[in-house]
PDB file of N, CA and C in Angstrom:
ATOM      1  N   UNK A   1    -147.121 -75.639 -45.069  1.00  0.00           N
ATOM      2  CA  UNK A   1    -146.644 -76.497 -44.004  1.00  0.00           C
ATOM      3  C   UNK A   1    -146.642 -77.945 -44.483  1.00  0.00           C
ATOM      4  N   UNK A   2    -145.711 -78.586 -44.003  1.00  0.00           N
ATOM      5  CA  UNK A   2    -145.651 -80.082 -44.542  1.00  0.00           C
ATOM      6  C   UNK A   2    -145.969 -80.992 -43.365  1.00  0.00           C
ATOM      7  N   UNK A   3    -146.479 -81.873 -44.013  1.00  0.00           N
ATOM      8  CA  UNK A   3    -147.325 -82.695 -42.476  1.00  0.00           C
ATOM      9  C   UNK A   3    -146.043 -84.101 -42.698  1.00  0.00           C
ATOM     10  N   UNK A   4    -146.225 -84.676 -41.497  1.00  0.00           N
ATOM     11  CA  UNK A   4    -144.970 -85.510 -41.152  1.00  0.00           C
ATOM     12  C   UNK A   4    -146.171 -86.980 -41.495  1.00  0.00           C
ATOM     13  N   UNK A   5    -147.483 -86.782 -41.307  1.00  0.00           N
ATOM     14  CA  UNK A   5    -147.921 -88.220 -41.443  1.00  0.00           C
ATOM     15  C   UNK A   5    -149.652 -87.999 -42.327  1.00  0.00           C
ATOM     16  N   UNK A   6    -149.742 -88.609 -43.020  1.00  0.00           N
ATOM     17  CA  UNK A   6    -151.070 -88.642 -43.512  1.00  0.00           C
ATOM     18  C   UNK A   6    -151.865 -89.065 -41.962  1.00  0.00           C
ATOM     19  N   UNK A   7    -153.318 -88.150 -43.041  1.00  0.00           N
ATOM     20  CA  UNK A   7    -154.847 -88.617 -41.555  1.00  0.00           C
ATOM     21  C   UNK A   7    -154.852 -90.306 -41.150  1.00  0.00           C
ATOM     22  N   UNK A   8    -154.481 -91.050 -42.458  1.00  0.00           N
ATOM     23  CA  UNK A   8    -154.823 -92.365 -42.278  1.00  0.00           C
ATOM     24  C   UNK A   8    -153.787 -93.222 -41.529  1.00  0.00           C
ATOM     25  N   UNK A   9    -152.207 -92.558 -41.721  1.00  0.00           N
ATOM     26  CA  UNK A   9    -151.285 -93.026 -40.719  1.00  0.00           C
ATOM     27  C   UNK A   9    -151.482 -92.426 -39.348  1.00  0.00           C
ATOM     28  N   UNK A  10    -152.211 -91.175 -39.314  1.00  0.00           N
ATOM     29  CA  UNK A  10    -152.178 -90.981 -38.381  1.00  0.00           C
ATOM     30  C   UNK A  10    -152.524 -91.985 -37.126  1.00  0.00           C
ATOM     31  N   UNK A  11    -153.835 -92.160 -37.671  1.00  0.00           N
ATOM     32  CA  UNK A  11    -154.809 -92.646 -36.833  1.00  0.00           C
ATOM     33  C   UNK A  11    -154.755 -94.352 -36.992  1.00  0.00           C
ATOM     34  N   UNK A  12    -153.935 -94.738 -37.859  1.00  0.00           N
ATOM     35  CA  UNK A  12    -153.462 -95.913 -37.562  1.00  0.00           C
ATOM     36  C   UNK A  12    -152.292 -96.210 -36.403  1.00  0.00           C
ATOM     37  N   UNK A  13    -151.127 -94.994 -36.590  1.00  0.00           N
ATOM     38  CA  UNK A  13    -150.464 -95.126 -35.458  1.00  0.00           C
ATOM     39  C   UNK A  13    -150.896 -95.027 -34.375  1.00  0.00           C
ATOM     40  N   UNK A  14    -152.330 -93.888 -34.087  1.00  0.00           N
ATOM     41  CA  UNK A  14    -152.837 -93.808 -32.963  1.00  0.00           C
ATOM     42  C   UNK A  14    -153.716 -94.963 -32.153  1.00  0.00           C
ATOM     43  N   UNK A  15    -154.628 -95.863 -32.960  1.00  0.00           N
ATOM     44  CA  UNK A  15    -154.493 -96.639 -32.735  1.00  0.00           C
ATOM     45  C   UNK A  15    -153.468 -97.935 -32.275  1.00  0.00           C
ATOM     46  N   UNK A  16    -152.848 -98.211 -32.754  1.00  0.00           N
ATOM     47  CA  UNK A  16    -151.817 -98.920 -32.362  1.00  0.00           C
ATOM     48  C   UNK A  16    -151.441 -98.582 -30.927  1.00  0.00           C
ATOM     49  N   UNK A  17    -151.160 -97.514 -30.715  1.00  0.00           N
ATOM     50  CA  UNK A  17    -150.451 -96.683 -29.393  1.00  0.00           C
ATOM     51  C   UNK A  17    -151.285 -96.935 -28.674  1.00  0.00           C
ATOM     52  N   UNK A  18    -152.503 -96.800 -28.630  1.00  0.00           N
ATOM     53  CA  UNK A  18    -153.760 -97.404 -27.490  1.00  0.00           C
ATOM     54  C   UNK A  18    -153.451 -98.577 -27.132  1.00  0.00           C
ATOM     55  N   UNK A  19    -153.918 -99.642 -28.757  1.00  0.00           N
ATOM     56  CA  UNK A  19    -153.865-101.112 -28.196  1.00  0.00           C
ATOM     57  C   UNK A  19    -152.907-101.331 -27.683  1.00  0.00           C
ATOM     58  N   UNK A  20    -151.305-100.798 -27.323  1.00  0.00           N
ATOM     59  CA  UNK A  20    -150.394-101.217 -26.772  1.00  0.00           C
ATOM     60  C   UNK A  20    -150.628-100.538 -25.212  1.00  0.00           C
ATOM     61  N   UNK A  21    -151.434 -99.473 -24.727  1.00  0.00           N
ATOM     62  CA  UNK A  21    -151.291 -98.976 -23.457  1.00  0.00           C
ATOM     63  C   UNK A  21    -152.518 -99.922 -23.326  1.00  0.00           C
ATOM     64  N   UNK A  22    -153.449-100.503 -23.674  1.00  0.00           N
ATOM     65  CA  UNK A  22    -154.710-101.346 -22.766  1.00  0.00           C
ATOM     66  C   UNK A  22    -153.959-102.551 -22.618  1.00  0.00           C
ATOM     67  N   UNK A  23    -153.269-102.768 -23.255  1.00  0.00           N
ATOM     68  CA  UNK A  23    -152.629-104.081 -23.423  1.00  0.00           C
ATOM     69  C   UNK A  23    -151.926-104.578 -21.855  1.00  0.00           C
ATOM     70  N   UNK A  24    -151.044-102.966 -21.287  1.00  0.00           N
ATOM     71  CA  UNK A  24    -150.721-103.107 -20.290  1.00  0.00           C
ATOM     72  C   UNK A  24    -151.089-102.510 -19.043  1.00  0.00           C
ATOM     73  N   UNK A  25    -152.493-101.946 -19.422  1.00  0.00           N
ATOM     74  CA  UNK A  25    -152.752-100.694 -17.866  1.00  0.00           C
ATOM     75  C   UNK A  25    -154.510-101.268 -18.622  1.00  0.00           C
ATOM     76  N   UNK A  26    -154.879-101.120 -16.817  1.00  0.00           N
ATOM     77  CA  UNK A  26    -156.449-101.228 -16.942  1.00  0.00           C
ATOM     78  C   UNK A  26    -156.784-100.881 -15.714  1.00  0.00           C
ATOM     79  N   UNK A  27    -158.326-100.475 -15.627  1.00  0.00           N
ATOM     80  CA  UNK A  27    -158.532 -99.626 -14.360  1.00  0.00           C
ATOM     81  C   UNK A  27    -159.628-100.985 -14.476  1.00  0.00           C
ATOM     82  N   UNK A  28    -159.787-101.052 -12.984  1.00  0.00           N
ATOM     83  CA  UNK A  28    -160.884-101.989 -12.444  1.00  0.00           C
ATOM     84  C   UNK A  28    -161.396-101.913 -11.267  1.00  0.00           C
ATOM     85  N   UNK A  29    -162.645-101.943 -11.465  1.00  0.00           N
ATOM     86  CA  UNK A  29    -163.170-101.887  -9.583  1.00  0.00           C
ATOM     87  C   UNK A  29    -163.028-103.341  -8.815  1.00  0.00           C
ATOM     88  N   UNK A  30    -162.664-103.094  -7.305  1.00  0.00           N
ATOM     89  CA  UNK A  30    -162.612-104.203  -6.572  1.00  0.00           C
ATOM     90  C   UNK A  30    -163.922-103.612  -5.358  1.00  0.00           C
ATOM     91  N   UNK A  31    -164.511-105.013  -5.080  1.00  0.00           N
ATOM     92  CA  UNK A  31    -165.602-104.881  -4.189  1.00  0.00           C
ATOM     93  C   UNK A  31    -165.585-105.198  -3.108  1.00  0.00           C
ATOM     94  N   UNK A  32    -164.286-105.533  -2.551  1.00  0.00           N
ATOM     95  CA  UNK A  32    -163.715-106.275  -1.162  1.00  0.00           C
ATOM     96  C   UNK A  32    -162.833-106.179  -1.296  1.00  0.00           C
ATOM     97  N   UNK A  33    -162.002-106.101  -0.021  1.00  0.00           N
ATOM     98  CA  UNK A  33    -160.741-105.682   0.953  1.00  0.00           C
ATOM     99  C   UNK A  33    -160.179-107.442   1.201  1.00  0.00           C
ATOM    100  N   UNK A  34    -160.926-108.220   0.937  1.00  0.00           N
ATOM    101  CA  UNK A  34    -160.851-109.620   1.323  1.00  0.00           C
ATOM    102  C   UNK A  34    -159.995-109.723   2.567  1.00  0.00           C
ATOM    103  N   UNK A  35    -160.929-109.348   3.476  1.00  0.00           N
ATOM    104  CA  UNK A  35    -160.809-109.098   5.262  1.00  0.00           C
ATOM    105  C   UNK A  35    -161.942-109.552   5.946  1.00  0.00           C
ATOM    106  N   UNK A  36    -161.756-110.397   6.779  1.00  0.00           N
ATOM    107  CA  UNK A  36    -163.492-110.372   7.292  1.00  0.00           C
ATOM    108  C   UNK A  36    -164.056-109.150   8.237  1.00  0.00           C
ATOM    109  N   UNK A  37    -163.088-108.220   8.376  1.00  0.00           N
ATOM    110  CA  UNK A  37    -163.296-107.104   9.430  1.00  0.00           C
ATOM    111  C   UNK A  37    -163.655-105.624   8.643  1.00  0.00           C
ATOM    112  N   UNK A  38    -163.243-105.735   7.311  1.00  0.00           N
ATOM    113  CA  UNK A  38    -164.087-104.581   6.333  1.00  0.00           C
ATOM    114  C   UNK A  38    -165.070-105.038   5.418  1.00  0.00           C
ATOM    115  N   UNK A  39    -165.430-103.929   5.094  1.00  0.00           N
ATOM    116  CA  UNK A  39    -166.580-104.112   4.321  1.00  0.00           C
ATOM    117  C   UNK A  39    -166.450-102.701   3.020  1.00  0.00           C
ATOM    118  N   UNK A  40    -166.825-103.289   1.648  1.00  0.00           N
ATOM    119  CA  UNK A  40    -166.228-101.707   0.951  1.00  0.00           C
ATOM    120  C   UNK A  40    -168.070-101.500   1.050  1.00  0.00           C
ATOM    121  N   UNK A  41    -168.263-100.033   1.107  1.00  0.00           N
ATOM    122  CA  UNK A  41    -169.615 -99.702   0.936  1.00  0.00           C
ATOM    123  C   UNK A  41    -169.973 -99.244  -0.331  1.00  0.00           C
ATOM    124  N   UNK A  42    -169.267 -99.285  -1.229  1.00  0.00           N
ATOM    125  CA  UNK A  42    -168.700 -99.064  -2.668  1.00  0.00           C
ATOM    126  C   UNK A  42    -167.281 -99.012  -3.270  1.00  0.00           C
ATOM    127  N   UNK A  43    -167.508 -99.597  -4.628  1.00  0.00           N
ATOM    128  CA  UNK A  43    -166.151-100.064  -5.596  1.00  0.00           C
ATOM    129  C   UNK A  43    -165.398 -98.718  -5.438  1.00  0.00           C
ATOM    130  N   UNK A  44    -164.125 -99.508  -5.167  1.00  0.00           N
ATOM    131  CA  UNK A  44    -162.693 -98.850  -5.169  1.00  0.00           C
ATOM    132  C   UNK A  44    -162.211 -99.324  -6.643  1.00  0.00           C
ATOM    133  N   UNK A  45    -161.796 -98.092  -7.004  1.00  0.00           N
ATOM    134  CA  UNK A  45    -161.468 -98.275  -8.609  1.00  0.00           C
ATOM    135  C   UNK A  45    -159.703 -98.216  -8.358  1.00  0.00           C
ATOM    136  N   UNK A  46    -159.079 -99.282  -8.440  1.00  0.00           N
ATOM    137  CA  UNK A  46    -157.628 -99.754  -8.488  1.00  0.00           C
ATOM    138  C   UNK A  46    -157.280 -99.756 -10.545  1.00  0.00           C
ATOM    139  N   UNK A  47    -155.587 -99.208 -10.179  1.00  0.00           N
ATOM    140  CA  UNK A  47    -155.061 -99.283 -11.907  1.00  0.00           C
ATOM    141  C   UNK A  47    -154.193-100.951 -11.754  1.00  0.00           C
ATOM    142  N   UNK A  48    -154.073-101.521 -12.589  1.00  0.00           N
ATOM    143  CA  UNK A  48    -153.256-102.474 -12.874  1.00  0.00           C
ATOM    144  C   UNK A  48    -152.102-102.306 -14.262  1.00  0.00           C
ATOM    145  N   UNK A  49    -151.063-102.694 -13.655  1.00  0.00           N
ATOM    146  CA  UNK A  49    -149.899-102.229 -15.073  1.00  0.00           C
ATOM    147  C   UNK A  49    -149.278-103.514 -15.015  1.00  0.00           C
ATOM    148  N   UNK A  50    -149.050-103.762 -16.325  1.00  0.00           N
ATOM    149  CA  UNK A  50    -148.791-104.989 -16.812  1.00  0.00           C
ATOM    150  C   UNK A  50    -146.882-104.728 -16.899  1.00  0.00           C
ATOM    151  N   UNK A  51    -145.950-104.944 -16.310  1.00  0.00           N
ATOM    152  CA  UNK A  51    -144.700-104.599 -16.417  1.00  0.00           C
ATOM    153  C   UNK A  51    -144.105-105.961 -17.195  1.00  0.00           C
ATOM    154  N   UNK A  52    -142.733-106.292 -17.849  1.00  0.00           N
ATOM    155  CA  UNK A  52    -141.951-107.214 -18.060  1.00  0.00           C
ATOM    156  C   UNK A  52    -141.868-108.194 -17.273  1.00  0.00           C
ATOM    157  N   UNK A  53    -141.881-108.308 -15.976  1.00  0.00           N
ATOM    158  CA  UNK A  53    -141.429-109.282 -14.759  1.00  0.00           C
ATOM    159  C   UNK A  53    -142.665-109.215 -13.585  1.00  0.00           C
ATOM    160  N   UNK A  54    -143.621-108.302 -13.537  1.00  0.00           N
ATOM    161  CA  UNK A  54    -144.239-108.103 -12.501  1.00  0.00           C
ATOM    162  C   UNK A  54    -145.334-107.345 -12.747  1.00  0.00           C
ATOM    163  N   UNK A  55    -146.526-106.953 -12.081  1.00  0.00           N
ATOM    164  CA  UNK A  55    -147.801-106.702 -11.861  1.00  0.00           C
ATOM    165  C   UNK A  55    -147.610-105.653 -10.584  1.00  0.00           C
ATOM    166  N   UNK A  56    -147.925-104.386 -11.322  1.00  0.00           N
ATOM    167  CA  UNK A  56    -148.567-103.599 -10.276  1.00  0.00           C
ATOM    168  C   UNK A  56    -150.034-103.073  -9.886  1.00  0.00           C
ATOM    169  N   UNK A  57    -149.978-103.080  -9.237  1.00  0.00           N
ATOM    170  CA  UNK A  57    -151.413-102.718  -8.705  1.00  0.00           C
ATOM    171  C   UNK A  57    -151.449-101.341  -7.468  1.00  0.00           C
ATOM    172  N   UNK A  58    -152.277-100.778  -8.589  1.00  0.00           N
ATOM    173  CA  UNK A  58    -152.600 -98.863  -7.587  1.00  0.00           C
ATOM    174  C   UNK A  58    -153.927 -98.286  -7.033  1.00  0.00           C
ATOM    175  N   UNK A  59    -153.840 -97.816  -5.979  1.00  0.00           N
ATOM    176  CA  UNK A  59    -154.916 -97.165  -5.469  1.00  0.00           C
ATOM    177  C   UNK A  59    -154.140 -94.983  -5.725  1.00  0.00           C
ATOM    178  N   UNK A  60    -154.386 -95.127  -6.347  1.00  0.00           N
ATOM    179  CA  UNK A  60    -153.261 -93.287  -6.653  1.00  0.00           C
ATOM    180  C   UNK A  60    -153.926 -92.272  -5.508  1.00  0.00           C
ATOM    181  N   UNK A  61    -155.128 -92.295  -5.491  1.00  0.00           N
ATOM    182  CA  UNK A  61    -156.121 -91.289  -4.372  1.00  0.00           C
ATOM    183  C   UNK A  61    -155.177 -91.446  -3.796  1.00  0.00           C
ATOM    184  N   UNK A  62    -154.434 -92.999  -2.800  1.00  0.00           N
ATOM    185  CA  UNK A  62    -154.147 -92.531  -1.440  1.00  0.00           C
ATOM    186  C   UNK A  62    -152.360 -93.001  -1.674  1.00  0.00           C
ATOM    187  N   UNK A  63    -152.004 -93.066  -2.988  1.00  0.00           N
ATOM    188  CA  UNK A  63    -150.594 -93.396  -3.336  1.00  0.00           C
ATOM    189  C   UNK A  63    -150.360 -95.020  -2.489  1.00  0.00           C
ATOM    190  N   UNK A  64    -151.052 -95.536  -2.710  1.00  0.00           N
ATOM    191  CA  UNK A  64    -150.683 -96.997  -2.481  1.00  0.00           C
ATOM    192  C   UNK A  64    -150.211 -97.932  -3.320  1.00  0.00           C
ATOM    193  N   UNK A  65    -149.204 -98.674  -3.205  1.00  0.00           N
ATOM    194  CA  UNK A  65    -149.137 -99.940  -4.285  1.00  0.00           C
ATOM    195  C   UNK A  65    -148.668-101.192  -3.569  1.00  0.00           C
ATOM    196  N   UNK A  66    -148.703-102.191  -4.983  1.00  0.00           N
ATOM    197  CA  UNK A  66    -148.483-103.324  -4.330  1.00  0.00           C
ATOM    198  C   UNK A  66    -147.856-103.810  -5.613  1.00  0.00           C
ATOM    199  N   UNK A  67    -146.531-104.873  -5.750  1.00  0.00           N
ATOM    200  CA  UNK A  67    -146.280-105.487  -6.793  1.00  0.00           C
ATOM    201  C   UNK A  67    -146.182-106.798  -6.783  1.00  0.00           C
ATOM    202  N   UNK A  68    -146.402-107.599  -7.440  1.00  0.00           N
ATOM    203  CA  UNK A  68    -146.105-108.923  -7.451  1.00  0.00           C
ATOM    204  C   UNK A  68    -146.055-110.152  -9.344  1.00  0.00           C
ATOM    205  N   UNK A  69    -145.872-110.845  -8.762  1.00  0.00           N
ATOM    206  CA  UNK A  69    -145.734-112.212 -10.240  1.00  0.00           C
ATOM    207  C   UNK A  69    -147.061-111.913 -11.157  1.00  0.00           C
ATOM    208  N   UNK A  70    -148.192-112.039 -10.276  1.00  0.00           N
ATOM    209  CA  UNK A  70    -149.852-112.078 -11.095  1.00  0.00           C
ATOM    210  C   UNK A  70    -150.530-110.721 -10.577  1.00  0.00           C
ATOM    211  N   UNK A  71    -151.699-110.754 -11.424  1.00  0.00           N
ATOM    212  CA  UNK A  71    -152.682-109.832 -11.150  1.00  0.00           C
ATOM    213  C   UNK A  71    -153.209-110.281  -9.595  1.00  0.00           C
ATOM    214  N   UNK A  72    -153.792-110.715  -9.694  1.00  0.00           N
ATOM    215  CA  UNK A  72    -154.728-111.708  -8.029  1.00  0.00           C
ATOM    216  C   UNK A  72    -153.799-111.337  -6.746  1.00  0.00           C
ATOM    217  N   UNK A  73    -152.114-112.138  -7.096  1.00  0.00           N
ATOM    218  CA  UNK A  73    -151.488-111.364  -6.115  1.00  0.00           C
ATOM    219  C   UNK A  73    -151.266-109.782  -5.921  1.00  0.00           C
ATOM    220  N   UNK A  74    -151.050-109.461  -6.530  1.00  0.00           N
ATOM    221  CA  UNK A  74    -151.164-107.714  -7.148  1.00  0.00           C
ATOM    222  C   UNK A  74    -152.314-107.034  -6.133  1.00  0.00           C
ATOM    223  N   UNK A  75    -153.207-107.261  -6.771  1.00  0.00           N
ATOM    224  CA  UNK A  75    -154.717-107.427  -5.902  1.00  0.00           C
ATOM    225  C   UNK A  75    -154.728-107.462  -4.446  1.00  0.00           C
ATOM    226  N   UNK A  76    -154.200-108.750  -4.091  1.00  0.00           N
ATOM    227  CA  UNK A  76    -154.363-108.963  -2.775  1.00  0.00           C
ATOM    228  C   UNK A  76    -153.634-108.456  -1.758  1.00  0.00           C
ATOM    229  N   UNK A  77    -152.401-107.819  -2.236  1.00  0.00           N
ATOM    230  CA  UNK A  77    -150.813-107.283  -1.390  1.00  0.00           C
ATOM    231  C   UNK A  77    -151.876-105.952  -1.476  1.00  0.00           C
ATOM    232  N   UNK A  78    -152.520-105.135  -2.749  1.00  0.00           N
ATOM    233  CA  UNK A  78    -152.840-103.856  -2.032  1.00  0.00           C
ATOM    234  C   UNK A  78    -154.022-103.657  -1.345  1.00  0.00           C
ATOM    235  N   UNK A  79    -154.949-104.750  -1.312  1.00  0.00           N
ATOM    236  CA  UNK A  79    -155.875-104.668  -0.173  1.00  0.00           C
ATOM    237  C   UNK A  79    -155.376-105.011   0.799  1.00  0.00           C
ATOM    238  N   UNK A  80    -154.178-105.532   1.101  1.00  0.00           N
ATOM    239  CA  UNK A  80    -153.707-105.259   2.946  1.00  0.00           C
ATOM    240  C   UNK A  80    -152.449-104.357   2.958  1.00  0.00           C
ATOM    241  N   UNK A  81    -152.461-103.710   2.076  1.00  0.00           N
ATOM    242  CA  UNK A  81    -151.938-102.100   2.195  1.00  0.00           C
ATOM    243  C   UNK A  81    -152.420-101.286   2.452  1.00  0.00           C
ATOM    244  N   UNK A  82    -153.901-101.515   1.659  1.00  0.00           N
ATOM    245  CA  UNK A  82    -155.208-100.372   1.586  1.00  0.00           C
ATOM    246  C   UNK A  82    -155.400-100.619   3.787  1.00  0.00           C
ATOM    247  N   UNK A  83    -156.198-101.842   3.679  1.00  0.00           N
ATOM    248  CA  UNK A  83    -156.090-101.560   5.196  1.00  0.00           C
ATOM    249  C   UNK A  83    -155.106-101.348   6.232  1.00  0.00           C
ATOM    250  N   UNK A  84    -153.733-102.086   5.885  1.00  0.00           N
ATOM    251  CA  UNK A  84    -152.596-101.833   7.097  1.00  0.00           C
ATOM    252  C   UNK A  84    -152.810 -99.776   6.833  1.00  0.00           C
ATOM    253  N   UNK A  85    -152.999 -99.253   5.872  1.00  0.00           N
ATOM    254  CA  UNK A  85    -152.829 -97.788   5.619  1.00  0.00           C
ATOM    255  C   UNK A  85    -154.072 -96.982   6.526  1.00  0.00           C
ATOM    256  N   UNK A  86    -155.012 -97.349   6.710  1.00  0.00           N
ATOM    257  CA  UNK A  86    -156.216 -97.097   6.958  1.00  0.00           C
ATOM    258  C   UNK A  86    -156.147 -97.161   8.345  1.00  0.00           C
ATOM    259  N   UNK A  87    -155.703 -98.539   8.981  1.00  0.00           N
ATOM    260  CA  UNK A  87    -155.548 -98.714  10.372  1.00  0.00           C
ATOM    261  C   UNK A  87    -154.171 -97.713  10.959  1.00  0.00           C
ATOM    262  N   UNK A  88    -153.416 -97.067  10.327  1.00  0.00           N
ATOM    263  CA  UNK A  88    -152.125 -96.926  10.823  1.00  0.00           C
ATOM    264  C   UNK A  88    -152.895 -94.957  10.854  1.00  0.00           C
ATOM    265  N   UNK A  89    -153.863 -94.741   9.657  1.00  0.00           N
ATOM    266  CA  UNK A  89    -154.030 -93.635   9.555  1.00  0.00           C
ATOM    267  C   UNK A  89    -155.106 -93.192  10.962  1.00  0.00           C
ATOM    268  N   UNK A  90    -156.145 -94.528  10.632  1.00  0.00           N
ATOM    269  CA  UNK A  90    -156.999 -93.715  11.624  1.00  0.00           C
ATOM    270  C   UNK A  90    -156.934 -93.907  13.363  1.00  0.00           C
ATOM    271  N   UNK A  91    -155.685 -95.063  13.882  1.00  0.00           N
ATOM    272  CA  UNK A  91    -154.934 -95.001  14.867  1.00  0.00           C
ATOM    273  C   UNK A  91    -154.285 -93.576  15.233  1.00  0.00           C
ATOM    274  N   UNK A  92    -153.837 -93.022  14.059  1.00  0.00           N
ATOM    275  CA  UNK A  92    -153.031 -91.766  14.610  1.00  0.00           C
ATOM    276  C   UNK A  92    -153.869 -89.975  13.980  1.00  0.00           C
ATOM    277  N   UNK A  93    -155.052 -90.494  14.235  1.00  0.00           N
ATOM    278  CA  UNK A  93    -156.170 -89.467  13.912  1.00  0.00           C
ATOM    279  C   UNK A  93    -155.670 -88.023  13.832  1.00  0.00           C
ATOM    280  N   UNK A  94    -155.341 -87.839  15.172  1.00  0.00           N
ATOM    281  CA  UNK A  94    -155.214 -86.585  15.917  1.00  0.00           C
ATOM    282  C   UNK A  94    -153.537 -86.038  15.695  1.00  0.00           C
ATOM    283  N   UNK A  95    -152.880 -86.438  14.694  1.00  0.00           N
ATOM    284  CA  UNK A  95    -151.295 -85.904  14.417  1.00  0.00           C
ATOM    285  C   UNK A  95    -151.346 -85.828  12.890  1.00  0.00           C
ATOM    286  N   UNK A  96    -152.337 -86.250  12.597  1.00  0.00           N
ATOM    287  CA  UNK A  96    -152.157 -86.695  10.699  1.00  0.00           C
ATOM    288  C   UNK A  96    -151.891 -84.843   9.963  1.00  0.00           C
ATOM    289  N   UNK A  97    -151.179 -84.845   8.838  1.00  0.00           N
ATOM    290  CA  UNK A  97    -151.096 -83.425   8.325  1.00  0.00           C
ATOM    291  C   UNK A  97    -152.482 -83.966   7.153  1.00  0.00           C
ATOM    292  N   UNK A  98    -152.250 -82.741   6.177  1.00  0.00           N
ATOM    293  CA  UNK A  98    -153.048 -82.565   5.454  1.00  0.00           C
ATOM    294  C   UNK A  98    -153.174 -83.536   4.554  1.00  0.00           C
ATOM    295  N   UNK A  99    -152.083 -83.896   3.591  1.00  0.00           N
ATOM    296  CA  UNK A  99    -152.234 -85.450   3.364  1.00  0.00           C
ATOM    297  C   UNK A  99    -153.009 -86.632   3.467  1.00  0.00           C
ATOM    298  N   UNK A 100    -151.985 -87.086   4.917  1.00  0.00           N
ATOM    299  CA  UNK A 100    -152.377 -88.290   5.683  1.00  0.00           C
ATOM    300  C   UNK A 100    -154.031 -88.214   5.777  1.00  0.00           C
ATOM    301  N   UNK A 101    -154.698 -86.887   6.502  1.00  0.00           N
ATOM    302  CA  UNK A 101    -155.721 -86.756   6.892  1.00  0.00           C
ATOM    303  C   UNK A 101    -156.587 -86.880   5.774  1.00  0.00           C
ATOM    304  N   UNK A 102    -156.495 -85.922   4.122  1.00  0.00           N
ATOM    305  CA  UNK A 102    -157.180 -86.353   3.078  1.00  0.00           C
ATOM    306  C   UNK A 102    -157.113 -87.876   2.543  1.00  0.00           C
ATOM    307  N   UNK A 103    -156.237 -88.873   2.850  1.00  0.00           N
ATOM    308  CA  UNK A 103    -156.318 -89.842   2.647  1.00  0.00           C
ATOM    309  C   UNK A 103    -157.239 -90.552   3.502  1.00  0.00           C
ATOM    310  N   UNK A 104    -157.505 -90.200   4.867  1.00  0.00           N
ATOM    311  CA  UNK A 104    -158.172 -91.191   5.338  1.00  0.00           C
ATOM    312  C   UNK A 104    -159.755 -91.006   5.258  1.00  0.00           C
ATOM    313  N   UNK A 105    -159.800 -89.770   5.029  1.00  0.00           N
ATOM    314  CA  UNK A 105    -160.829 -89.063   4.929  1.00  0.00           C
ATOM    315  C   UNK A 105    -161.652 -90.095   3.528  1.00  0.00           C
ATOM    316  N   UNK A 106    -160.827 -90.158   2.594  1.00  0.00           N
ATOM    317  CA  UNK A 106    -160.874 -90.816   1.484  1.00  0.00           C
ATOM    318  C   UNK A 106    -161.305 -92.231   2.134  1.00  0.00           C
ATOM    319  N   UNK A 107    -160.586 -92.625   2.141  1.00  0.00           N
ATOM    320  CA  UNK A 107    -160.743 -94.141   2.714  1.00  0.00           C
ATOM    321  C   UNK A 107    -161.811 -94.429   3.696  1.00  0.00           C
ATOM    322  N   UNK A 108    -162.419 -93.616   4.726  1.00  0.00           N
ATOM    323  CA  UNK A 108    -163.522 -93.468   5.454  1.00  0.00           C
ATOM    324  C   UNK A 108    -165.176 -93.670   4.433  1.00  0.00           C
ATOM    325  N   UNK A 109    -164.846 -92.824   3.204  1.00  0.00           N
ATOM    326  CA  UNK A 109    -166.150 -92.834   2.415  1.00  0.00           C
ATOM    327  C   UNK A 109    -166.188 -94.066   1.543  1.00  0.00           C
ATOM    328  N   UNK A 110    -165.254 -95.375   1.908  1.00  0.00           N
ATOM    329  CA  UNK A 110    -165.492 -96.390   1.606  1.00  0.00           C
ATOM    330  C   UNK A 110    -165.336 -97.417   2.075  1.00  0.00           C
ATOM    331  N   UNK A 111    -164.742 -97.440   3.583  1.00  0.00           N
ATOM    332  CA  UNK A 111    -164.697 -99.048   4.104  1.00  0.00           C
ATOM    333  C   UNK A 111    -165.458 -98.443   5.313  1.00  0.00           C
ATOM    334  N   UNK A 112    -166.194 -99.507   5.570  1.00  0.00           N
ATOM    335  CA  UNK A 112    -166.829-100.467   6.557  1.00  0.00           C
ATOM    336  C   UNK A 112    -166.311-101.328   7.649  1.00  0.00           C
ATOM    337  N   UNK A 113    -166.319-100.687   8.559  1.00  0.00           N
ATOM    338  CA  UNK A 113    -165.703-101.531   9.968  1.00  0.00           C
ATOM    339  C   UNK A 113    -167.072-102.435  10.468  1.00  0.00           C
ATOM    340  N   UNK A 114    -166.291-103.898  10.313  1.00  0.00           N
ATOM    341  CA  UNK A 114    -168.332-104.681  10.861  1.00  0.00           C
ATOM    342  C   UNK A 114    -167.864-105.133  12.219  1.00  0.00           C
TER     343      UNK A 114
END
């Protein structure tokens, strides 16, 4: 069998291929909803993707996003997604399917109504 790359290209290309995906995706915990009406009772681990023109920012558990110019804004559009989502879910408690309902369910084992 003929190999297409030596061990040492290998793992040089493989490297490379990393530093270019950290370069643009990073997972980070946020510790606030920056609301004065929640409270997280533990870190929500959000992805950030570094695009050409724009900044996204993900919560995937409950398929949320938010895009914008910077990270910070990024940030801040999906913590009042995270809650407009939360309030819209647990307003309509009693109709939610399986989904909706595992999402809020989700979201219950981390915000704080004060």
């Amino acid at each position: 069998m003929q190999t297409i790359l030596t061990d040492k290209q290998y793992n040089l290309l493989s490297r490379k291929i990393l530093n270019k995906i950290e370069k643009n995706y990073k997972v980070l915990p946020i510790n606030s909803l920056k609301h004065p009406n929640y409270v997280l009772r533990k870190p929500l681990y959000i992805t950030i993707e570094m695009d050409k023109n724009s900044v996204i920012s993900s919560l995937d558990e409950i398929e949320a996003f938010a895009y914008a110019d910077t990270e910070f804004e990024a940030i801040n559009l999906l913590c009042d997604e995270i809650i407009a989502l939360y309030e819209d879910l647990k307003n309509d408690r009693t109709n939610l399917g399986k989904l909706p309902a595992k999402w809020l369910a989700y979201l219950e084992e981390f915000i704080e109504i004060k």
